[in-house]
Protein backbone atom coordinates (compact mmCIF):
# COMPACT_ATOMS: atom_id res chain seq x y z
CA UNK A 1 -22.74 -7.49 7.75
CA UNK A 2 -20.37 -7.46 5.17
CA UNK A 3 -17.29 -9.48 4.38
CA UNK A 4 -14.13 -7.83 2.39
CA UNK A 5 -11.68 -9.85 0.79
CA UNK A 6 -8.43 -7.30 0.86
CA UNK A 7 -4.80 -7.74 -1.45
CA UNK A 8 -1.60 -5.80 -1.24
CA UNK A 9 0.85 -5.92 -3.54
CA UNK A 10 2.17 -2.27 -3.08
CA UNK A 11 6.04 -3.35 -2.24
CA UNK A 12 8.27 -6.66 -2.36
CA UNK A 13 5.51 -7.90 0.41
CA UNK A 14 2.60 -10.31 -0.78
CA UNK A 15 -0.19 -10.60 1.90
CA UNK A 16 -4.27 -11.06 1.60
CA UNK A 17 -6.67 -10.93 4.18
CA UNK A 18 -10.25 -11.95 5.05
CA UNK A 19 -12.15 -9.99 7.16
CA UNK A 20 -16.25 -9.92 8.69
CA UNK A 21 -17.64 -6.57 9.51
CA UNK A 22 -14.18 -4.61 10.19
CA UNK A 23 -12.21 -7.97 12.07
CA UNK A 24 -9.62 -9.98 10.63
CA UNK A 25 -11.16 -13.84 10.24
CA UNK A 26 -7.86 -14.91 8.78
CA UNK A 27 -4.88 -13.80 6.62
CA UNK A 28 -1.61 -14.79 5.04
CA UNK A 29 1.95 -12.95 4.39
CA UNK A 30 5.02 -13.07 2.54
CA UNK A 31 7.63 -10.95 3.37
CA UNK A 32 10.63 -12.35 1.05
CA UNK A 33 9.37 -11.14 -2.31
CA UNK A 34 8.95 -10.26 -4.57
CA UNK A 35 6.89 -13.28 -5.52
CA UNK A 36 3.25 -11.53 -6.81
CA UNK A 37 3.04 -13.79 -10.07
CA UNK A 38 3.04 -16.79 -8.05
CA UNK A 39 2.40 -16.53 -4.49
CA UNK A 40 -0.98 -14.18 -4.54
CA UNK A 41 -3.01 -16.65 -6.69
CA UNK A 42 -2.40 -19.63 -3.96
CA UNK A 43 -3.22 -17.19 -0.93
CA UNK A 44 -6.29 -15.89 -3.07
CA UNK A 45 -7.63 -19.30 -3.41
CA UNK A 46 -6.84 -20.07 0.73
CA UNK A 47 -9.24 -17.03 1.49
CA UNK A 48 -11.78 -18.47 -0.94
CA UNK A 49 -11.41 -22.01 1.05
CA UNK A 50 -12.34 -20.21 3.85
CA UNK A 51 -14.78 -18.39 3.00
CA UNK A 52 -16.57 -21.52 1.78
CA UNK A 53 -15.56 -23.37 4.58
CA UNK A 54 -17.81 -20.99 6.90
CA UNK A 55 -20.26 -20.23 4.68
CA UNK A 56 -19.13 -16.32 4.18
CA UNK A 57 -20.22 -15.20 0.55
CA UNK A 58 -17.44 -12.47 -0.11
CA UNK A 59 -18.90 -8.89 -0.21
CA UNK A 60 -16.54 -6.89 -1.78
CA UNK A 61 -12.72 -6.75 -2.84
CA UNK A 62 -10.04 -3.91 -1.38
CA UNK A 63 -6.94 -3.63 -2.92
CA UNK A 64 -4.11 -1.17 -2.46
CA UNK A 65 -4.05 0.88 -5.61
CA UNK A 66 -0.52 2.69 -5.22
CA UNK A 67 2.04 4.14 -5.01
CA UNK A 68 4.61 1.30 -5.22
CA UNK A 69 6.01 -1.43 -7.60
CA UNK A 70 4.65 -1.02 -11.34
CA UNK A 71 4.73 -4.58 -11.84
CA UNK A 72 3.16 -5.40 -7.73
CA UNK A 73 -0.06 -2.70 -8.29
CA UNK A 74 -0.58 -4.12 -11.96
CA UNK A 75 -0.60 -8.27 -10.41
CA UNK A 76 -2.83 -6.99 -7.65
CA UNK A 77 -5.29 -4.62 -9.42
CA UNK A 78 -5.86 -7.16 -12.39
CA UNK A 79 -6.38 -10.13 -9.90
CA UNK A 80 -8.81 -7.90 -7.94
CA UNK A 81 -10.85 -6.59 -10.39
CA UNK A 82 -10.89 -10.09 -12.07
CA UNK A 83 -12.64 -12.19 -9.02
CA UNK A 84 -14.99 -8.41 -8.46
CA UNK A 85 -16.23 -9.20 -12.47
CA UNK A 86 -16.39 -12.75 -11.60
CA UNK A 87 -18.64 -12.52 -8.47
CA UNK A 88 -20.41 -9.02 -9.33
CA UNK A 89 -19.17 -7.30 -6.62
CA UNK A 90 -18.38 -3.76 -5.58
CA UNK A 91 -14.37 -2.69 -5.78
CA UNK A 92 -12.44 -1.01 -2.99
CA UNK A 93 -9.11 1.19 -3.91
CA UNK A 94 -7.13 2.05 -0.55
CA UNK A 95 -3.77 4.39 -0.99
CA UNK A 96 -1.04 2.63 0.35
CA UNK A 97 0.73 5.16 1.91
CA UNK A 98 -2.51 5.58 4.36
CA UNK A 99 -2.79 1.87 4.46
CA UNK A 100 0.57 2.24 6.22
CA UNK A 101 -0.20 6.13 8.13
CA UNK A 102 -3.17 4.11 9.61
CA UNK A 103 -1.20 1.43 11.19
CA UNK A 104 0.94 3.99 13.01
CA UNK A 105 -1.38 6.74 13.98
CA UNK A 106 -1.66 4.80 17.56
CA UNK A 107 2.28 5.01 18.04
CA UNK A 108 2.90 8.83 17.83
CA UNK A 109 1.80 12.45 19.59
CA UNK A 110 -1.10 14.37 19.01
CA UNK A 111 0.42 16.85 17.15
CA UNK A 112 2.84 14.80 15.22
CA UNK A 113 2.78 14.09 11.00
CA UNK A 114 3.17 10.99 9.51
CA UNK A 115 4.92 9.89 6.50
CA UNK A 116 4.75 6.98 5.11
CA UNK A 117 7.32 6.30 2.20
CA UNK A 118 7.99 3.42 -0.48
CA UNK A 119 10.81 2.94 -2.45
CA UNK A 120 11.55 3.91 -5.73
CA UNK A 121 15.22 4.29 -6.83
CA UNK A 122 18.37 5.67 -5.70
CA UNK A 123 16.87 8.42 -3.45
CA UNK A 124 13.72 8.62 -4.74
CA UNK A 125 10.46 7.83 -2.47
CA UNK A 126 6.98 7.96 -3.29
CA UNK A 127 5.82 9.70 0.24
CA UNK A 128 2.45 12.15 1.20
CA UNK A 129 1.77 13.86 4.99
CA UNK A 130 -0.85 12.56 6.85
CA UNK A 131 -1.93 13.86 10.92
CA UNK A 132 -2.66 11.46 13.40
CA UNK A 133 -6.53 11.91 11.85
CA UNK A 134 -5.31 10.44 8.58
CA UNK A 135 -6.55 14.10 7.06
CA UNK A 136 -4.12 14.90 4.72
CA UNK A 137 -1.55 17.45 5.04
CA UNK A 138 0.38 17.14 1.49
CA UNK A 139 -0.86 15.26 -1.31
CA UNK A 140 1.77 11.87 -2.35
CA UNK A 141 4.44 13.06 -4.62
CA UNK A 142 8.04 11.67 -5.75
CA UNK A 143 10.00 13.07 -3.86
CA UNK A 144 14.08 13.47 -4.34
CA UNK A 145 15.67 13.36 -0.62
CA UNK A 146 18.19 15.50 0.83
CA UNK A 147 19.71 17.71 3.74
CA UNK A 148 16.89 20.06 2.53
CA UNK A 149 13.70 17.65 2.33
CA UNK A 150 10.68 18.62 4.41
CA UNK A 151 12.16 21.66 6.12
CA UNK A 152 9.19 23.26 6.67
CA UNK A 153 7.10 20.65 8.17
CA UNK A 154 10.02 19.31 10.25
CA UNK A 155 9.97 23.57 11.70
CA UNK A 156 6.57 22.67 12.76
CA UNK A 157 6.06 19.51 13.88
CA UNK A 158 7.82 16.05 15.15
CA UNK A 159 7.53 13.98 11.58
CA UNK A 160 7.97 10.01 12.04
CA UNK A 161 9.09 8.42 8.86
CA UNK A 162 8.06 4.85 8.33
CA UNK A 163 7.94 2.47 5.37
CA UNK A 164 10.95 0.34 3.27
CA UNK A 165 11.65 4.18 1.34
CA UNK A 166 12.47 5.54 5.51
CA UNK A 167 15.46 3.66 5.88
CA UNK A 168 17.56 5.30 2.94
CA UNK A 169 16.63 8.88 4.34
CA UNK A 170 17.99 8.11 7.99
CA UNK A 171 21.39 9.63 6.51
CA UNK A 172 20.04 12.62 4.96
CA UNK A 173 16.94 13.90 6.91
CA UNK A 174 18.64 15.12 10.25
CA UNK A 175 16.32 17.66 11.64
CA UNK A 176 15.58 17.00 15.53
CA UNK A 177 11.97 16.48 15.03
CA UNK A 178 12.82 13.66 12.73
CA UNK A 179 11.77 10.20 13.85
CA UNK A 180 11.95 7.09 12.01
CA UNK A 181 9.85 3.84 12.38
CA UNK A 182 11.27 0.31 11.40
CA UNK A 183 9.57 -2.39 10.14
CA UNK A 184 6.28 -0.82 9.11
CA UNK A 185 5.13 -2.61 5.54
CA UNK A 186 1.35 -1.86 3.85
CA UNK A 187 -0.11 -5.32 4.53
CA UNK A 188 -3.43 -6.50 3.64
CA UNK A 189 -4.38 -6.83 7.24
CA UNK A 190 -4.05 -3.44 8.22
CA UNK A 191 -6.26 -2.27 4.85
CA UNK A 192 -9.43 -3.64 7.42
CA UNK A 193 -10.40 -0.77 9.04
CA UNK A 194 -10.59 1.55 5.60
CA UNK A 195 -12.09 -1.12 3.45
CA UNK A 196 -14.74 -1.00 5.94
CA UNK A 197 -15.34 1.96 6.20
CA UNK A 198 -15.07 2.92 2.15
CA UNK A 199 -18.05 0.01 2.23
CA UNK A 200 -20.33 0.93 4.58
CA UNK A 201 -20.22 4.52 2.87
CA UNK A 202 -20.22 3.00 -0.45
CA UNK A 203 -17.46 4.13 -1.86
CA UNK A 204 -16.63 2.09 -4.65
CA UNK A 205 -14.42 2.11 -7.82
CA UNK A 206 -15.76 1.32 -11.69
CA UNK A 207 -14.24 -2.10 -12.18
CA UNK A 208 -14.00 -1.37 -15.69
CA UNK A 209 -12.23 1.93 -15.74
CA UNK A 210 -10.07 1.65 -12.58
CA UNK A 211 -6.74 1.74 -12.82
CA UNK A 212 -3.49 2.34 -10.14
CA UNK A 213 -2.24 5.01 -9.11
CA UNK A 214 1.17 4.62 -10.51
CA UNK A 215 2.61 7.95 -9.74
CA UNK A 216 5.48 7.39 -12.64
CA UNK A 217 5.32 5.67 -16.01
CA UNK A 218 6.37 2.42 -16.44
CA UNK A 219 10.09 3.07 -18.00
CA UNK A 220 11.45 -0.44 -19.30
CA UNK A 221 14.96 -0.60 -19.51
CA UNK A 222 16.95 -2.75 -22.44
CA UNK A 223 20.21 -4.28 -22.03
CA UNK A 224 22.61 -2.86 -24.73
CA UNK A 225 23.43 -4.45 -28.18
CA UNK A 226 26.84 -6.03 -27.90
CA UNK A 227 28.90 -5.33 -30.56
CA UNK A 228 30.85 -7.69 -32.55
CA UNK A 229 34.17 -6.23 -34.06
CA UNK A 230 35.62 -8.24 -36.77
């Protein structure tokens, strides 16, 4: 029996989840973010309540590890690996990106592809290919979108696009086999099924070493010096 506390922080959405043995015992969600520095410490502490409440000691803590926001992966990684020192227990990473190709693979065809996409900038999206197996087809990349993107996949299969990066490449991916999802978001909730199964076969991160898969560096941007003229 084991009991996974899970946190994604991945995109502008803030959600934890508490679940026994694979099924969701309870979660919370904020969709209006971004709002990591604040919000996830309060919904951290409600799964704690109640845990304690029904006398669940917490086996393990998943956490998306990435692609997404910088600043979302760093607030959710460092609060993870914080309560895994604090209790002693084992860390889970899940990709986002399958986090979110798992919570589709039900709505498509057998022989379709998934890809899941997050926003980066302009038209820019972190994005990787995934079949309805969640075996996957091309590793994540950053990927640049136009008229020309994914023409050889979209020869070969129907492709459904999904995930807050989808929405900018309506426009420019036109192909017939192109579908597009709305609404699909990596929540913590749907991070159940692989954090239970990365725990039962033990496969756990070094809390010390592990980091997020950023994809990109960090570039911080300064506003310019105003000049003065006399």
């Amino acid at each position: 029996m084991s009991v996974i506390l899970s946190i994604e922080t991945s995109t502008s959405v803030c959600s934890t989840a508490l679940s026994q043995d694979g099924v969701c015992l309870t979660e919370k969600v904020k969709f209006e973010g971004p709002s990591h520095a604040s919000q996830l410490s309060v919904f951290v502490q409600e799964m704690i309540i109640f845990a304690q409440e029904h006398s669940l000691a917490i086996d393990a803590v998943a956490v998306s590890c990435g692609p997404g926001s910088y600043t979302g992966l760093r607030i959710g990684v460092s609060t993870a690996k914080g309560l895994c020192y604090g209790w002693g227990v084992p860390l889970i990473a899940i990709n986002s990106l399958e986090i979110m190709a798992d919570t589709v693979k039900g709505m498509v065809p057998d022989n379709a592809l998934l890809c899941p996409m997050i926003d980066a900038r302009r038209m820019e999206v972190y994005a990787a290919f995934f079949d309805k197996k969640l075996q996957l087809i091309r590793p994540t990349s950053a990927d640049i979108i136009d008229e020309h993107s994914y023409t050889d996949l979209l020869a070969e299969h129907p492709v459904y696009f999904f995930g807050n990066g989808a929405d900018k490449c309506k426009t420019a991916i036109t192909h017939p086999n192109a579908n597009f999802l709305s609404e699909i978001h990596p929540i913590a909730k749907n991070m159940i099924t692989l954090a239970a199964k990365a725990f039962e076969s033990k496969r756990f991160e070094d809390v010390a070493y592990f980091e997020p898969f950023y994809l990109k560096e960090f570039v911080a941007t300064t506003p310019k010096e105003k000049v003065i003229k006399n």
